[in-house]
C-alpha atoms as a PDB file:
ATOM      1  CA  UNK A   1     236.618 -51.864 -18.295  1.00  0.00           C
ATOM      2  CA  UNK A   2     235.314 -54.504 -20.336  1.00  0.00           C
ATOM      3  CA  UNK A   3     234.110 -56.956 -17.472  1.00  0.00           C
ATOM      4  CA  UNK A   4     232.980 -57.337 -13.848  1.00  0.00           C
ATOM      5  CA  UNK A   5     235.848 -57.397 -11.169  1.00  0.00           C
ATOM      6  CA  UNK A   6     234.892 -57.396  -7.862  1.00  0.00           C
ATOM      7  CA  UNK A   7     235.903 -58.349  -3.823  1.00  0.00           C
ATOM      8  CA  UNK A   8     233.004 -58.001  -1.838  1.00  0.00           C
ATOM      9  CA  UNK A   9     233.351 -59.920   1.434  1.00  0.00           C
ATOM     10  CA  UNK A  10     230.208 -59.563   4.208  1.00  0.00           C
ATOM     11  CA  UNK A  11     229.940 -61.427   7.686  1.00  0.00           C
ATOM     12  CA  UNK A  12     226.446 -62.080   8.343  1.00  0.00           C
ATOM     13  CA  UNK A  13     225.651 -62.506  11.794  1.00  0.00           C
ATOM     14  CA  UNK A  14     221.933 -63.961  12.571  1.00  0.00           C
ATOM     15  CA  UNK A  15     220.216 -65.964  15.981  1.00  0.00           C
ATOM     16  CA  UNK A  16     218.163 -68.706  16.734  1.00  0.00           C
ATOM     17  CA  UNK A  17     214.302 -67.239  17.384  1.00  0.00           C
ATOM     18  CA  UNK A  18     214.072 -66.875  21.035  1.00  0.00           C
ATOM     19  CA  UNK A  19     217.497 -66.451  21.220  1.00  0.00           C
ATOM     20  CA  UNK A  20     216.820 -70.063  22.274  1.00  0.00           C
ATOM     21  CA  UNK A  21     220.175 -72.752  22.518  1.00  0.00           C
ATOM     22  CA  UNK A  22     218.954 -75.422  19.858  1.00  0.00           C
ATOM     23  CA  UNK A  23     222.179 -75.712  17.421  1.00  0.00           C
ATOM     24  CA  UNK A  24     223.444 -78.997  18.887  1.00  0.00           C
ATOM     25  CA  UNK A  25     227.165 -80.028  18.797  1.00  0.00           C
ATOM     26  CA  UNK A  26     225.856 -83.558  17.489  1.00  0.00           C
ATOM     27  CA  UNK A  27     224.497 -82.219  14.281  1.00  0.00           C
ATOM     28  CA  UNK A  28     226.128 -78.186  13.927  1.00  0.00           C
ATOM     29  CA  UNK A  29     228.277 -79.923  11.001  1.00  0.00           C
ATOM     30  CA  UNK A  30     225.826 -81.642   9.040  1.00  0.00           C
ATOM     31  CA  UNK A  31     224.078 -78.095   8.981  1.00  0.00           C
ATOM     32  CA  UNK A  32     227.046 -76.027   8.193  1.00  0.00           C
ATOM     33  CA  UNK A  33     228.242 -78.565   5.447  1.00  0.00           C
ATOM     34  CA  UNK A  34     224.324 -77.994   4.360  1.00  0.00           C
ATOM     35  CA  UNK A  35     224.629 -73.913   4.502  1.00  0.00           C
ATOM     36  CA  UNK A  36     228.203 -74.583   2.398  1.00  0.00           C
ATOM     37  CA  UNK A  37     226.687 -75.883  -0.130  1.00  0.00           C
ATOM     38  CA  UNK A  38     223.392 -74.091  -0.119  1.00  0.00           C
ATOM     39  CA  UNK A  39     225.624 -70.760  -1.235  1.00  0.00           C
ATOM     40  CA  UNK A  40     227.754 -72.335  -3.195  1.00  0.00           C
ATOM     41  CA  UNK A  41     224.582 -73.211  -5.355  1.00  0.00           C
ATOM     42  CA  UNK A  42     223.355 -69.551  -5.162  1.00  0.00           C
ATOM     43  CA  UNK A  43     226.801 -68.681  -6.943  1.00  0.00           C
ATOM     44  CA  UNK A  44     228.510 -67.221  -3.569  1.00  0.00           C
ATOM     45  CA  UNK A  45     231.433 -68.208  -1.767  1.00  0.00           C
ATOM     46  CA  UNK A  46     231.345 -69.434   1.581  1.00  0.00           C
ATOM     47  CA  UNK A  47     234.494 -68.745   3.521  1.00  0.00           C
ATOM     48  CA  UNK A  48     233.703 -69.756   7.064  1.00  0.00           C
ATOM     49  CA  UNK A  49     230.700 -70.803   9.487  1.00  0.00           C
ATOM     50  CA  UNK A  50     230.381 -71.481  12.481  1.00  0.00           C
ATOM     51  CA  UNK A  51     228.708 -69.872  16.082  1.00  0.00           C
ATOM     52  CA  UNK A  52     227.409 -70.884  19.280  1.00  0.00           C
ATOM     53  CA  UNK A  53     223.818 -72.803  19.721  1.00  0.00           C
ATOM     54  CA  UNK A  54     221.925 -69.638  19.800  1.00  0.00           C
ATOM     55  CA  UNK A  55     223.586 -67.658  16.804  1.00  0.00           C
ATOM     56  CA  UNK A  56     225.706 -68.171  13.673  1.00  0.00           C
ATOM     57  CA  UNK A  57     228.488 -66.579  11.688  1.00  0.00           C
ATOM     58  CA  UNK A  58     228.803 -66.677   7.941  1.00  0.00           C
ATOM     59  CA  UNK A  59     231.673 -65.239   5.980  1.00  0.00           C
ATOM     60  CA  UNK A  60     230.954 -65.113   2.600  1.00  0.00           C
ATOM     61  CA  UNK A  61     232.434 -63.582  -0.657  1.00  0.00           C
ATOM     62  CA  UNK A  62     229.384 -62.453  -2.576  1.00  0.00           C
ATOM     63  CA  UNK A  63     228.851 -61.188  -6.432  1.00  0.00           C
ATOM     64  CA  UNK A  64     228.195 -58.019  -7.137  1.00  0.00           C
ATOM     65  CA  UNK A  65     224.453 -58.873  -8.161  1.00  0.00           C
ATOM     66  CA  UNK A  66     223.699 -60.301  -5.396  1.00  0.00           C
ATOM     67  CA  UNK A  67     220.985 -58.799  -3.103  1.00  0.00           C
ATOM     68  CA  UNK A  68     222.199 -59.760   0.253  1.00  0.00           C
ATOM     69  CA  UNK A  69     218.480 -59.264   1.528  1.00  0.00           C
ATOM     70  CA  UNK A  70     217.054 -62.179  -0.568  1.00  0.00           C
ATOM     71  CA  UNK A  71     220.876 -64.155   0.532  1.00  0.00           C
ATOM     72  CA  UNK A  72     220.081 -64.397   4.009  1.00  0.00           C
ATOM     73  CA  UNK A  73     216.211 -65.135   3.419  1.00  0.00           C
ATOM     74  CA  UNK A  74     217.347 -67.994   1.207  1.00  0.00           C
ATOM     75  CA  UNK A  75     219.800 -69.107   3.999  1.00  0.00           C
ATOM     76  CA  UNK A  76     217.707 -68.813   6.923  1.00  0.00           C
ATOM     77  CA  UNK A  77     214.481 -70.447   4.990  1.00  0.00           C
ATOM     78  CA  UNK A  78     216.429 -73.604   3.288  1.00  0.00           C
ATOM     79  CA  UNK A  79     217.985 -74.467   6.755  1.00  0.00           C
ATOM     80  CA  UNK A  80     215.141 -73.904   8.887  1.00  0.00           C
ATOM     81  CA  UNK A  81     213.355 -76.463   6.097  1.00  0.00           C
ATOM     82  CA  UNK A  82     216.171 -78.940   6.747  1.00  0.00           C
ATOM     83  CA  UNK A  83     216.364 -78.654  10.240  1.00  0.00           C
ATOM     84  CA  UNK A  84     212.484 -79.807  10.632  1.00  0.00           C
ATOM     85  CA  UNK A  85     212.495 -82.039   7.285  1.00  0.00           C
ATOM     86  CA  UNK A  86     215.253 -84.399   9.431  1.00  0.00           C
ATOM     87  CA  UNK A  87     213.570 -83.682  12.641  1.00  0.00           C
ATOM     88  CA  UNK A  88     216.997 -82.587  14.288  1.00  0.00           C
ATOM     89  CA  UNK A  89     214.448 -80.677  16.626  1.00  0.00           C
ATOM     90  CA  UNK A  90     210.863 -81.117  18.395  1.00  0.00           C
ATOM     91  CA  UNK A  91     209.563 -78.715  18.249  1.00  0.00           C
ATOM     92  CA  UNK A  92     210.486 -76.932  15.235  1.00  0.00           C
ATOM     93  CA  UNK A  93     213.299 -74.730  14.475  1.00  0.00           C
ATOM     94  CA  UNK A  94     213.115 -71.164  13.520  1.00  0.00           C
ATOM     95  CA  UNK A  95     215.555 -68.456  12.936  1.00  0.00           C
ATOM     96  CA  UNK A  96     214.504 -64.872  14.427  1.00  0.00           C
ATOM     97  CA  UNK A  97     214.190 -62.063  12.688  1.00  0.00           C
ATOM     98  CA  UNK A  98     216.698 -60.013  11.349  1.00  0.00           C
ATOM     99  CA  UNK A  99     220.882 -60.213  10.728  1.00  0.00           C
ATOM    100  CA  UNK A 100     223.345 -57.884  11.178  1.00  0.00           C
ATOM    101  CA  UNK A 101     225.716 -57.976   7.999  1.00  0.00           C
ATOM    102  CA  UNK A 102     229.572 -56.389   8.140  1.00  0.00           C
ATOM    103  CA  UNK A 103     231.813 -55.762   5.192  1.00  0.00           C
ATOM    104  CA  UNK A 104     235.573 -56.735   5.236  1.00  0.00           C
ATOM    105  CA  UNK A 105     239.247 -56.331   3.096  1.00  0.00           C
ATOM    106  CA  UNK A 106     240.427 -58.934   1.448  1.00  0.00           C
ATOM    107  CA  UNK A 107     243.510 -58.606   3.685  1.00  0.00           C
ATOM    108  CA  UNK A 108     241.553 -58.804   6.901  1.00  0.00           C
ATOM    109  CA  UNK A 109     239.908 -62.428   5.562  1.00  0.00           C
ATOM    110  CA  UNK A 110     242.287 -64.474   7.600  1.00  0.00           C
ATOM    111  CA  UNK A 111     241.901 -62.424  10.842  1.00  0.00           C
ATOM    112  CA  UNK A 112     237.431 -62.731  10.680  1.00  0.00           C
ATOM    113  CA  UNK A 113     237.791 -66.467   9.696  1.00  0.00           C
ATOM    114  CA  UNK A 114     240.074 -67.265  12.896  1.00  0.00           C
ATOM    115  CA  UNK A 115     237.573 -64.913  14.454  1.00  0.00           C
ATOM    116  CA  UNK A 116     234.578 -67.002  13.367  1.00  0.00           C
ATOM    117  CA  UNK A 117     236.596 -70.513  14.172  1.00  0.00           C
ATOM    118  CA  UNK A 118     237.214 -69.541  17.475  1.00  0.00           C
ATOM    119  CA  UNK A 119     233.792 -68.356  18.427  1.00  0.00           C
ATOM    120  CA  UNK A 120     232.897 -71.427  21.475  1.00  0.00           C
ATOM    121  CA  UNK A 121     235.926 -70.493  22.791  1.00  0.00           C
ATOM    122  CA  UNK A 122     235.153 -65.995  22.573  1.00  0.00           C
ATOM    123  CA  UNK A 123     232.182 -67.259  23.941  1.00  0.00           C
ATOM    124  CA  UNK A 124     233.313 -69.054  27.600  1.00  0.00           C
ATOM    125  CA  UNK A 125     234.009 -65.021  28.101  1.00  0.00           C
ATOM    126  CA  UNK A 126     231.432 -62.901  26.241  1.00  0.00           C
ATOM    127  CA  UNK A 127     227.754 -62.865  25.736  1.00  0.00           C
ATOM    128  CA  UNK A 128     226.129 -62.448  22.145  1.00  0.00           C
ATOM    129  CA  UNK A 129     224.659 -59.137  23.115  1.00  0.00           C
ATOM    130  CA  UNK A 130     228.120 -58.056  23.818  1.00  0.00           C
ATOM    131  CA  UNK A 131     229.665 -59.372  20.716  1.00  0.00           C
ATOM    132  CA  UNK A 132     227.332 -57.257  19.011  1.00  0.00           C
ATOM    133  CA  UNK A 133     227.255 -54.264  20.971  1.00  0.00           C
ATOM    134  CA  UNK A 134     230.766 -54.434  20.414  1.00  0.00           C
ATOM    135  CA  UNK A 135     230.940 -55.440  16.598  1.00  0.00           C
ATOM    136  CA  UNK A 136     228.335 -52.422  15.745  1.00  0.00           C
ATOM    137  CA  UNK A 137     230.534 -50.510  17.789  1.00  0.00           C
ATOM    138  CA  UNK A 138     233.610 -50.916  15.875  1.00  0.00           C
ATOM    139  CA  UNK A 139     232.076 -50.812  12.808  1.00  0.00           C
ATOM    140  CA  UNK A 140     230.136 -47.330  13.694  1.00  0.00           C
ATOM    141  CA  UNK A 141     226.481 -48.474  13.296  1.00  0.00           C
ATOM    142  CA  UNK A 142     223.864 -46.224  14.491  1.00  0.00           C
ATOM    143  CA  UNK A 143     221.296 -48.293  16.258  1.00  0.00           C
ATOM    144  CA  UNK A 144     218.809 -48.360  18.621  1.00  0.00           C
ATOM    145  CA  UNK A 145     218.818 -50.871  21.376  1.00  0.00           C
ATOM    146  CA  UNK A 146     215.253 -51.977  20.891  1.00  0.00           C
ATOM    147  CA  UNK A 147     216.058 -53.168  17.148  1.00  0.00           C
ATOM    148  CA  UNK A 148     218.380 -55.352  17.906  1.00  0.00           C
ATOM    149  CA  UNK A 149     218.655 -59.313  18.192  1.00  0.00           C
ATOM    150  CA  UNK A 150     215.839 -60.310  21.368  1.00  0.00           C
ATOM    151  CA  UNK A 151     218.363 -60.680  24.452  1.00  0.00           C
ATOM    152  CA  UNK A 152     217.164 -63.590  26.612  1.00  0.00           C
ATOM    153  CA  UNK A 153     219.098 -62.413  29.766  1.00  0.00           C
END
Protein backbone atom coordinates (compact mmCIF):
# COMPACT_ATOMS: atom_id res chain seq x y z
CA UNK A 1 0.00 0.00 0.00
CA UNK A 2 1.20 3.22 -1.03
CA UNK A 3 -0.25 5.39 1.95
CA UNK A 4 -1.46 5.47 5.56
CA UNK A 5 -5.14 4.22 6.15
CA UNK A 6 -6.18 3.94 9.42
CA UNK A 7 -9.46 3.85 12.15
CA UNK A 8 -8.18 4.05 15.44
CA UNK A 9 -10.87 5.19 17.88
CA UNK A 10 -9.82 5.32 21.96
CA UNK A 11 -12.12 6.56 24.92
CA UNK A 12 -10.01 8.10 27.42
CA UNK A 13 -11.40 8.15 30.70
CA UNK A 14 -9.45 10.49 33.40
CA UNK A 15 -10.65 12.30 37.12
CA UNK A 16 -10.41 15.36 38.82
CA UNK A 17 -7.29 15.02 41.58
CA UNK A 18 -8.95 14.13 44.73
CA UNK A 19 -11.55 12.68 42.96
CA UNK A 20 -12.83 16.10 44.11
CA UNK A 21 -16.46 17.58 42.34
CA UNK A 22 -15.00 20.91 40.75
CA UNK A 23 -16.27 20.63 36.91
CA UNK A 24 -19.15 23.09 37.31
CA UNK A 25 -22.32 22.97 35.11
CA UNK A 26 -21.81 26.90 34.66
CA UNK A 27 -18.58 26.59 32.82
CA UNK A 28 -18.27 22.38 31.73
CA UNK A 29 -18.94 23.87 28.05
CA UNK A 30 -16.58 26.54 27.77
CA UNK A 31 -13.99 23.74 28.81
CA UNK A 32 -15.15 21.05 26.54
CA UNK A 33 -15.46 23.54 23.53
CA UNK A 34 -11.66 24.36 24.86
CA UNK A 35 -10.58 20.41 24.92
CA UNK A 36 -12.42 20.33 21.15
CA UNK A 37 -10.34 22.43 19.88
CA UNK A 38 -7.20 21.73 21.80
CA UNK A 39 -7.18 18.12 19.72
CA UNK A 40 -8.30 19.30 16.86
CA UNK A 41 -4.99 21.44 16.84
CA UNK A 42 -2.90 18.33 17.80
CA UNK A 43 -4.30 16.79 14.41
CA UNK A 44 -6.93 14.34 16.27
CA UNK A 45 -10.49 14.09 16.08
CA UNK A 46 -12.65 14.70 18.86
CA UNK A 47 -15.88 12.78 18.70
CA UNK A 48 -17.53 13.37 22.04
CA UNK A 49 -16.88 14.83 25.70
CA UNK A 50 -18.48 15.06 28.33
CA UNK A 51 -18.58 13.43 32.30
CA UNK A 52 -19.65 14.23 35.64
CA UNK A 53 -17.77 17.02 37.97
CA UNK A 54 -15.28 14.60 39.20
CA UNK A 55 -14.27 12.75 35.85
CA UNK A 56 -14.39 13.14 32.05
CA UNK A 57 -14.92 11.15 28.89
CA UNK A 58 -13.18 11.78 25.62
CA UNK A 59 -13.84 9.91 22.43
CA UNK A 60 -11.42 10.58 20.05
CA UNK A 61 -10.28 9.26 16.57
CA UNK A 62 -6.51 9.43 16.74
CA UNK A 63 -3.59 9.06 13.90
CA UNK A 64 -1.63 6.39 13.78
CA UNK A 65 1.52 8.48 15.02
CA UNK A 66 0.12 9.58 17.68
CA UNK A 67 1.49 8.59 21.15
CA UNK A 68 -1.59 8.56 23.21
CA UNK A 69 0.76 8.98 26.37
CA UNK A 70 1.99 12.50 25.36
CA UNK A 71 -2.22 13.03 24.05
CA UNK A 72 -3.56 12.90 27.36
CA UNK A 73 -0.51 14.85 29.04
CA UNK A 74 -1.17 17.57 26.49
CA UNK A 75 -4.95 17.42 27.38
CA UNK A 76 -4.81 17.27 30.98
CA UNK A 77 -1.84 20.09 31.16
CA UNK A 78 -3.50 22.76 28.56
CA UNK A 79 -6.86 22.52 30.52
CA UNK A 80 -5.63 22.48 33.90
CA UNK A 81 -3.62 25.89 32.53
CA UNK A 82 -6.99 27.27 31.40
CA UNK A 83 -8.92 26.35 34.18
CA UNK A 84 -6.54 28.52 36.66
CA UNK A 85 -5.51 31.18 33.83
CA UNK A 86 -9.59 32.21 33.97
CA UNK A 87 -9.78 31.49 37.59
CA UNK A 88 -12.93 29.17 37.05
CA UNK A 89 -11.58 27.73 40.47
CA UNK A 90 -9.92 28.91 43.94
CA UNK A 91 -8.02 27.07 44.63
CA UNK A 92 -6.50 25.63 41.67
CA UNK A 93 -7.50 22.85 39.52
CA UNK A 94 -5.63 19.72 38.94
CA UNK A 95 -6.27 16.55 37.16
CA UNK A 96 -5.04 13.24 39.09
CA UNK A 97 -2.90 10.99 37.92
CA UNK A 98 -3.41 8.55 35.46
CA UNK A 99 -6.37 7.59 32.58
CA UNK A 100 -7.71 4.60 31.63
CA UNK A 101 -7.86 4.52 27.67
CA UNK A 102 -10.36 1.86 25.65
CA UNK A 103 -10.29 1.10 21.98
CA UNK A 104 -13.54 0.89 19.86
CA UNK A 105 -15.08 -0.22 16.03
CA UNK A 106 -15.99 2.16 13.93
CA UNK A 107 -19.45 0.55 14.05
CA UNK A 108 -19.75 0.77 17.80
CA UNK A 109 -19.00 4.89 17.52
CA UNK A 110 -22.62 5.76 17.80
CA UNK A 111 -23.37 3.40 20.75
CA UNK A 112 -19.95 5.05 23.13
CA UNK A 113 -20.97 8.61 22.00
CA UNK A 114 -24.73 8.14 23.33
CA UNK A 115 -22.84 6.41 26.10
CA UNK A 116 -20.66 9.45 26.83
CA UNK A 117 -23.84 12.01 26.25
CA UNK A 118 -25.77 10.35 28.66
CA UNK A 119 -23.24 10.10 31.41
CA UNK A 120 -25.24 12.73 34.34
CA UNK A 121 -27.97 10.73 33.74
CA UNK A 122 -25.72 6.77 34.13
CA UNK A 123 -24.60 8.61 36.90
CA UNK A 124 -28.05 9.34 39.23
CA UNK A 125 -27.48 5.26 39.37
CA UNK A 126 -23.77 4.35 39.35
CA UNK A 127 -20.65 5.49 41.01
CA UNK A 128 -17.33 6.19 38.97
CA UNK A 129 -15.59 3.36 40.70
CA UNK A 130 -18.26 1.19 39.36
CA UNK A 131 -18.23 2.49 35.89
CA UNK A 132 -14.79 1.49 35.86
CA UNK A 133 -14.77 -1.63 37.61
CA UNK A 134 -17.23 -2.42 35.16
CA UNK A 135 -15.65 -0.88 31.89
CA UNK A 136 -12.15 -2.79 32.74
CA UNK A 137 -14.30 -5.59 33.25
CA UNK A 138 -15.77 -5.80 29.92
CA UNK A 139 -12.90 -4.92 28.26
CA UNK A 140 -10.70 -7.77 30.18
CA UNK A 141 -8.06 -5.54 31.89
CA UNK A 142 -5.92 -7.07 34.41
CA UNK A 143 -5.60 -4.67 37.26
CA UNK A 144 -4.98 -4.26 40.61
CA UNK A 145 -7.33 -2.38 42.81
CA UNK A 146 -4.70 -0.19 44.38
CA UNK A 147 -3.71 1.32 40.81
CA UNK A 148 -6.65 2.55 40.06
CA UNK A 149 -8.37 6.14 40.02
CA UNK A 150 -8.25 7.38 44.20
CA UNK A 151 -11.98 6.45 45.31
CA UNK A 152 -13.22 9.17 47.68
CA UNK A 153 -16.01 6.96 49.23
Amino acid sequence: MAGTFSQIYIQIIFAVDGRQSLIRPSWEAELFKYMKGLITQMEQKPLAINGEADHLHILLGVQPSCCLLDLVREIKNASNEYINTKNLLVPKFKWQEGFGAFSYSHSSLEIVIEYIQNQKELHKTLSFKEECQRILKEFRVDHKEEHLFEWVE
